[in-house]
PDB file of N, CA and C in Angstrom:
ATOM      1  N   UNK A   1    -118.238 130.723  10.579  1.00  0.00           N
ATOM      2  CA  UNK A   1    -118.829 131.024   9.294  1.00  0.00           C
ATOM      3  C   UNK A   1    -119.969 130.043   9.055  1.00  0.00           C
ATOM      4  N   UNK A   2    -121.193 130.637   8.352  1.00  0.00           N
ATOM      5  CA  UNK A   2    -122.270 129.867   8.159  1.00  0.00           C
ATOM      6  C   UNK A   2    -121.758 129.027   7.051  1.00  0.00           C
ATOM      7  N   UNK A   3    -122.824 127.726   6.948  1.00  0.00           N
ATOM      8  CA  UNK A   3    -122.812 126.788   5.743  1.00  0.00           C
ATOM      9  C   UNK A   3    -123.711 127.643   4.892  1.00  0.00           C
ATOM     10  N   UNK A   4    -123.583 127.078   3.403  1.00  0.00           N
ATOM     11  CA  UNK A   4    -124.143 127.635   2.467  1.00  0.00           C
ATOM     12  C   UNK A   4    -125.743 127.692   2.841  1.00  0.00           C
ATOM     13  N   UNK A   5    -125.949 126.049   3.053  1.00  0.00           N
ATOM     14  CA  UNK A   5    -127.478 125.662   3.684  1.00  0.00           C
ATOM     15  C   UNK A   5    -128.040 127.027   4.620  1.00  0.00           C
ATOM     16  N   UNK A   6    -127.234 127.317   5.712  1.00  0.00           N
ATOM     17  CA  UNK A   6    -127.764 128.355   6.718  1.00  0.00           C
ATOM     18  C   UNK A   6    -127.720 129.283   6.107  1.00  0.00           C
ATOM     19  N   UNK A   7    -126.814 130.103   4.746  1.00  0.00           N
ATOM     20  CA  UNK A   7    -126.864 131.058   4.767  1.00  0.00           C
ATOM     21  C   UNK A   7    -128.509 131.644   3.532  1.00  0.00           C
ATOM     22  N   UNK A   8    -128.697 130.225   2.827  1.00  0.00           N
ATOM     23  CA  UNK A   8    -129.862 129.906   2.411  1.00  0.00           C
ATOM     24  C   UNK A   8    -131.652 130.230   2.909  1.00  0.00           C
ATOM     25  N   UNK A   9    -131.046 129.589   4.363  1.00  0.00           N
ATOM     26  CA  UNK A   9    -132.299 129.663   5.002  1.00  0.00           C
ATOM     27  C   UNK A   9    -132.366 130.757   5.568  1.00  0.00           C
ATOM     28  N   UNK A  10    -130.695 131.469   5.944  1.00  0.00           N
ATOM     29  CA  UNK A  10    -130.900 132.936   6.183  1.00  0.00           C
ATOM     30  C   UNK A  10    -131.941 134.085   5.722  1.00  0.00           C
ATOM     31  N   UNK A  11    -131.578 133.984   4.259  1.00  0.00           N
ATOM     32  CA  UNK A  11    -132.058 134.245   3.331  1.00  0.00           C
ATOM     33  C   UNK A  11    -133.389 134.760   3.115  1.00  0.00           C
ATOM     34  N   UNK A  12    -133.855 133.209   2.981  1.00  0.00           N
ATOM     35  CA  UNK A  12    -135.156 132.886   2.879  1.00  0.00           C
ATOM     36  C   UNK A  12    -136.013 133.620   4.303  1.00  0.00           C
ATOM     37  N   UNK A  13    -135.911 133.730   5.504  1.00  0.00           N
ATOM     38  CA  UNK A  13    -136.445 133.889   6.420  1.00  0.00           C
ATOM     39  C   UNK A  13    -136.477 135.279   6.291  1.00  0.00           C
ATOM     40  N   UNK A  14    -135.549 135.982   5.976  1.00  0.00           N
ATOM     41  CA  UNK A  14    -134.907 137.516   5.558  1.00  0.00           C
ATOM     42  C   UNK A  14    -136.171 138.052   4.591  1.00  0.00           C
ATOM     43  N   UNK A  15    -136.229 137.089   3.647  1.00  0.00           N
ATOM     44  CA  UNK A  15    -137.147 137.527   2.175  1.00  0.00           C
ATOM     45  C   UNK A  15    -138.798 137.157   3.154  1.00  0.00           C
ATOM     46  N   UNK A  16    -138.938 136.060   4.003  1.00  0.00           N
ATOM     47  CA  UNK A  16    -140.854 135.956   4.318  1.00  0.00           C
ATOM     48  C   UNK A  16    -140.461 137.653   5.477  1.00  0.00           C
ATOM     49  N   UNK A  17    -139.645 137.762   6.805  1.00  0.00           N
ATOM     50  CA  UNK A  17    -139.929 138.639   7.206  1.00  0.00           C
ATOM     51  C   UNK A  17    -140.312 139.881   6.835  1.00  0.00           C
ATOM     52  N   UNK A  18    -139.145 140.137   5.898  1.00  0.00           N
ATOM     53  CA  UNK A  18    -139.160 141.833   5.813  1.00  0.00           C
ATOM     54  C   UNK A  18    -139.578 142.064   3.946  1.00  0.00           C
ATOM     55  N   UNK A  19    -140.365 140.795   3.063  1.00  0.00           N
ATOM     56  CA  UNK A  19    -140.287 140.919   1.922  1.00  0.00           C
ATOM     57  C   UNK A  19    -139.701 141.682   1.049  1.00  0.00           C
ATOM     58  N   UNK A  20    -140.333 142.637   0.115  1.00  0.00           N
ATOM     59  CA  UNK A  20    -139.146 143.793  -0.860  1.00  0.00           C
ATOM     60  C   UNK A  20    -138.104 144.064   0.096  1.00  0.00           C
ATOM     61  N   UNK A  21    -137.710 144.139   1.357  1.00  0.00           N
ATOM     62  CA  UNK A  21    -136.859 144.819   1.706  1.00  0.00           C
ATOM     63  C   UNK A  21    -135.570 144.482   1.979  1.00  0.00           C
ATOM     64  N   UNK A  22    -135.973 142.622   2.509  1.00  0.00           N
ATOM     65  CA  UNK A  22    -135.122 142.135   2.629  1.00  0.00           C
ATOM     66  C   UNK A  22    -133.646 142.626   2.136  1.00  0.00           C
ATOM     67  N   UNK A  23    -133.580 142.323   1.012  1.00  0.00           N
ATOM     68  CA  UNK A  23    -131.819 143.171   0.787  1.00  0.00           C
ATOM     69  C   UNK A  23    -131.403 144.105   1.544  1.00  0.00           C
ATOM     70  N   UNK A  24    -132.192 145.391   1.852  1.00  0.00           N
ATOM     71  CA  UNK A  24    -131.852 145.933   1.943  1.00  0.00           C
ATOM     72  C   UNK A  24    -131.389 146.012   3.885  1.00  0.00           C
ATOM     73  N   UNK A  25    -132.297 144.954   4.284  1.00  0.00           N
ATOM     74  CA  UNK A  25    -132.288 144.471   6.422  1.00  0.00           C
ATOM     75  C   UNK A  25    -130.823 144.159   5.907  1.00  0.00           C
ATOM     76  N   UNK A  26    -130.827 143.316   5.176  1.00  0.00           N
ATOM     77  CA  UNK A  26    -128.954 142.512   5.085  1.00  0.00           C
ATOM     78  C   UNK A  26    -128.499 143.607   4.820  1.00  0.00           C
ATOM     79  N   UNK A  27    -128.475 144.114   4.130  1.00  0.00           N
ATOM     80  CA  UNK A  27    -127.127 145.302   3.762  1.00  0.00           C
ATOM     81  C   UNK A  27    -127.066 146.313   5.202  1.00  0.00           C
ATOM     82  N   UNK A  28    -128.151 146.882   5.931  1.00  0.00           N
ATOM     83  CA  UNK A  28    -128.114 147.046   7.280  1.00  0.00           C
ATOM     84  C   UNK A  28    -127.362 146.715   8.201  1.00  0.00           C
ATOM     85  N   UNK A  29    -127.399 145.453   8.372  1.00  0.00           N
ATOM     86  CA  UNK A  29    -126.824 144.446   9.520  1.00  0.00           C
ATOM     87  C   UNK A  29    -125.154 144.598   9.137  1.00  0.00           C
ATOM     88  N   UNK A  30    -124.895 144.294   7.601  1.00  0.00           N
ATOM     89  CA  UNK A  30    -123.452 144.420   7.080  1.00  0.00           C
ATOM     90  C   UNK A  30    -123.302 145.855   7.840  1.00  0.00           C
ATOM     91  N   UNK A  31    -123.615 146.955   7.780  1.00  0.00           N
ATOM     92  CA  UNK A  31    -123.087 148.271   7.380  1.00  0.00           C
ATOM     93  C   UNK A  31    -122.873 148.214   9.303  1.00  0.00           C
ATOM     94  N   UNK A  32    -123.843 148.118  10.035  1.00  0.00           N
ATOM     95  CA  UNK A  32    -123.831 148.113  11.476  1.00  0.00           C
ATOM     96  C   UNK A  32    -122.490 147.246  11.968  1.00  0.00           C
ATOM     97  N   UNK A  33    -122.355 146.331  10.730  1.00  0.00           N
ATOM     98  CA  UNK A  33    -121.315 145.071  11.478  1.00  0.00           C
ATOM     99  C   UNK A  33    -120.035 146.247  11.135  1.00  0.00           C
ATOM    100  N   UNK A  34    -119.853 146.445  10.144  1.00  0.00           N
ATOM    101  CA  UNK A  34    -119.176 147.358   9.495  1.00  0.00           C
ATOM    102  C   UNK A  34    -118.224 149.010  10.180  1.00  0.00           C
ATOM    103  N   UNK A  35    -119.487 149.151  10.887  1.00  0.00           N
ATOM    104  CA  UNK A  35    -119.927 150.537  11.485  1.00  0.00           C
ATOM    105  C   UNK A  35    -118.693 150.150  13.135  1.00  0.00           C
ATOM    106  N   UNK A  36    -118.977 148.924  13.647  1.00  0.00           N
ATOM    107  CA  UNK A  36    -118.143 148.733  14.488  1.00  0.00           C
ATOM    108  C   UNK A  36    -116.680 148.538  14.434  1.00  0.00           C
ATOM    109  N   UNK A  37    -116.427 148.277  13.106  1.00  0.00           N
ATOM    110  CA  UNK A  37    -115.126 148.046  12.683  1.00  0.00           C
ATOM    111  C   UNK A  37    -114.704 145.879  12.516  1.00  0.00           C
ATOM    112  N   UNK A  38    -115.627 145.747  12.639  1.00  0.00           N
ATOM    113  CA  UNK A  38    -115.490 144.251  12.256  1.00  0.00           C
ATOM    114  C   UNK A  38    -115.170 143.759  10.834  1.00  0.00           C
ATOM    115  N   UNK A  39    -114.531 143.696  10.397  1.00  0.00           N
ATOM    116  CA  UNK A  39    -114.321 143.187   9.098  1.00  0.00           C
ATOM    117  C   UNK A  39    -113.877 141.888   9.007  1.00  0.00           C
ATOM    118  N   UNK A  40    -114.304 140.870   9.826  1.00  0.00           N
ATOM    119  CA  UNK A  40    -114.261 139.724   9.975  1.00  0.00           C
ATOM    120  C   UNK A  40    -115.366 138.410   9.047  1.00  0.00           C
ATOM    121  N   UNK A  41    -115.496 137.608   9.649  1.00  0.00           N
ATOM    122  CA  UNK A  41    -116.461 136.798   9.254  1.00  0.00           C
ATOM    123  C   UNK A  41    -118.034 136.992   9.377  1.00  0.00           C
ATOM    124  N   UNK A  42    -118.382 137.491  10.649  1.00  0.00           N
ATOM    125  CA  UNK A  42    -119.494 138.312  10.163  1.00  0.00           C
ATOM    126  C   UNK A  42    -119.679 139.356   9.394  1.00  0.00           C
ATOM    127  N   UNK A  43    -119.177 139.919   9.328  1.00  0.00           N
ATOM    128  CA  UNK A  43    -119.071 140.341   7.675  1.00  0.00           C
ATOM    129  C   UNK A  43    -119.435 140.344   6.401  1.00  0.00           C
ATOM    130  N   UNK A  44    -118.345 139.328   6.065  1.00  0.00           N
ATOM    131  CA  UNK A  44    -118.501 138.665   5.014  1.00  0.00           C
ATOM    132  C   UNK A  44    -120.131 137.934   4.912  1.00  0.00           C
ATOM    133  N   UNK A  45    -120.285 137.130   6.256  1.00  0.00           N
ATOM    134  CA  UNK A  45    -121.856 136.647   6.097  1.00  0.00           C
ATOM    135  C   UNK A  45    -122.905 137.235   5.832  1.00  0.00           C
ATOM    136  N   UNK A  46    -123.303 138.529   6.363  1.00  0.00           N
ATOM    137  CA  UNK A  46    -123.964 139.452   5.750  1.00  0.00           C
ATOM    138  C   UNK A  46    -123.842 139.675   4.449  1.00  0.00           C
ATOM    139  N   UNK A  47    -122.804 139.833   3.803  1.00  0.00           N
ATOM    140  CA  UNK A  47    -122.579 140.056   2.747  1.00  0.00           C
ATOM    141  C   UNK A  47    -123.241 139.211   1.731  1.00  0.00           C
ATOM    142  N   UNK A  48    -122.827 138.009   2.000  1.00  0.00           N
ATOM    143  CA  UNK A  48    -123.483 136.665   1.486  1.00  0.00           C
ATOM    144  C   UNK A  48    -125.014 136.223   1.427  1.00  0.00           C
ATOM    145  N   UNK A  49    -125.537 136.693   2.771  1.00  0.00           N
ATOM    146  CA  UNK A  49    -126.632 136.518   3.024  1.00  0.00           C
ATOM    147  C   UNK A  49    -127.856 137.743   1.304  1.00  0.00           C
ATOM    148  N   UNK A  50    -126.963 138.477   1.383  1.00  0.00           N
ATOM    149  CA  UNK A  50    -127.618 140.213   0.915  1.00  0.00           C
ATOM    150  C   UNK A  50    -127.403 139.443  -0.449  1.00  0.00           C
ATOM    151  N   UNK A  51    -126.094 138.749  -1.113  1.00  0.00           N
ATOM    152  CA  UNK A  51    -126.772 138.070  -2.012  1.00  0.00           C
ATOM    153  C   UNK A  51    -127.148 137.224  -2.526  1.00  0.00           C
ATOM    154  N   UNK A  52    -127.055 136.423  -1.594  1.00  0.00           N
ATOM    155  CA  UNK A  52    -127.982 135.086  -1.983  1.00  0.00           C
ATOM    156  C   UNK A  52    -129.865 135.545  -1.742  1.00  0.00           C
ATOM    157  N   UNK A  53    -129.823 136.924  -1.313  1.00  0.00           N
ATOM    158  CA  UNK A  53    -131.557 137.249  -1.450  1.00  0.00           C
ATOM    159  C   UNK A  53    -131.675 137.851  -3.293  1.00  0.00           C
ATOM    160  N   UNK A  54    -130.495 138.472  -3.156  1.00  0.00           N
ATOM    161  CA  UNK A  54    -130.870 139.042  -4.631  1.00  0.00           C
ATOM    162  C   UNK A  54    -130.712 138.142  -5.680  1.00  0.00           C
ATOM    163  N   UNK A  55    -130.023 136.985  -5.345  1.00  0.00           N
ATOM    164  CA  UNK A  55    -130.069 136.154  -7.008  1.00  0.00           C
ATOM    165  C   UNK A  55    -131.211 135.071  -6.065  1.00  0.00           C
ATOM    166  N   UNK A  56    -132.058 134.662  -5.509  1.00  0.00           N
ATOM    167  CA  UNK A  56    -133.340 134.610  -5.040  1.00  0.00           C
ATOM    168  C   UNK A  56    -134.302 135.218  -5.571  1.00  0.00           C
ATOM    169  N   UNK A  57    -134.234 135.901  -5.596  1.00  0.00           N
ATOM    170  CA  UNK A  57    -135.662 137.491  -6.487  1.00  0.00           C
ATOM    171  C   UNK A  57    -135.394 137.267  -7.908  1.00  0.00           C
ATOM    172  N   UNK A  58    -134.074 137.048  -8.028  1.00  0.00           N
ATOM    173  CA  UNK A  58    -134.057 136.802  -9.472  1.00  0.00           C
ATOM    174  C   UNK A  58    -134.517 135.076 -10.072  1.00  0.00           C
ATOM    175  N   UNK A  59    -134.869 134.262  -9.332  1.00  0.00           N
ATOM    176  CA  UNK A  59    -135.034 133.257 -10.040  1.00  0.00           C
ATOM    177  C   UNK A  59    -136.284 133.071 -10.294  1.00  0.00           C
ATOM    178  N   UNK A  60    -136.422 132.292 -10.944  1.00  0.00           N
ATOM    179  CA  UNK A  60    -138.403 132.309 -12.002  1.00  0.00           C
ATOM    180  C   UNK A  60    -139.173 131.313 -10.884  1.00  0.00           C
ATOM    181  N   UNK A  61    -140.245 131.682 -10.866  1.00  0.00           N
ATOM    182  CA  UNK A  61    -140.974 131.225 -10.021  1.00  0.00           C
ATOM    183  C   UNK A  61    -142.045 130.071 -10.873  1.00  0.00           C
ATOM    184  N   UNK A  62    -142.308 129.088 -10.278  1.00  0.00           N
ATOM    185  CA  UNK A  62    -143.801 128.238 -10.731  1.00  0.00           C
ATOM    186  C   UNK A  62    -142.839 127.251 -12.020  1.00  0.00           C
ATOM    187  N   UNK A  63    -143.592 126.427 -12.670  1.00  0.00           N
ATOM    188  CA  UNK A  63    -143.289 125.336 -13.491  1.00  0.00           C
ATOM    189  C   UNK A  63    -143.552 125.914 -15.060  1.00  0.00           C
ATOM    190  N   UNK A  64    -141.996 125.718 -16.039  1.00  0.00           N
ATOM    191  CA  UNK A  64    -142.278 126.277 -17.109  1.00  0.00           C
ATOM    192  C   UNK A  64    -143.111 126.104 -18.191  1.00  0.00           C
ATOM    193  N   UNK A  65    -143.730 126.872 -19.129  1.00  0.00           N
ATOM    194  CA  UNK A  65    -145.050 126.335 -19.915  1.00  0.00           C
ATOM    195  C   UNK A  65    -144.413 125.591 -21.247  1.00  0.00           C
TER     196      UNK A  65
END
């Protein structure tokens, strides 16, 4: 299982590659992990990864006025 840190930078690399879509590459990768019948720890990491992008998008960007 990833550290929070990795699943962070997961993340982040997820959101510069594939921008808007990101969530949706993670939810991919889950459904493929899924699709094989793994319901293990990769798994779950995907899972994690998909939202630590979406409460990411949600945080405010730049220094408040």
């Amino acid at each position: 299982m990833l550290s929070d840190v990795d699943i962070y930078r997961t993340a982040h690399l997820m959101m510069h590659e594939y921008g808007n879509n990101a969530e949706r590459e993670a939810a991919k990768w889950a459904d493929r992990i899924l699709g094989r019948g793994d319901r293990g720890g990769e798994l779950l990491t995907w899972f994690r990864i998909c939202r630590t992008i979406a409460v990411m998008r949600q945080a405010p960007t730049g220094l408040p006025h």
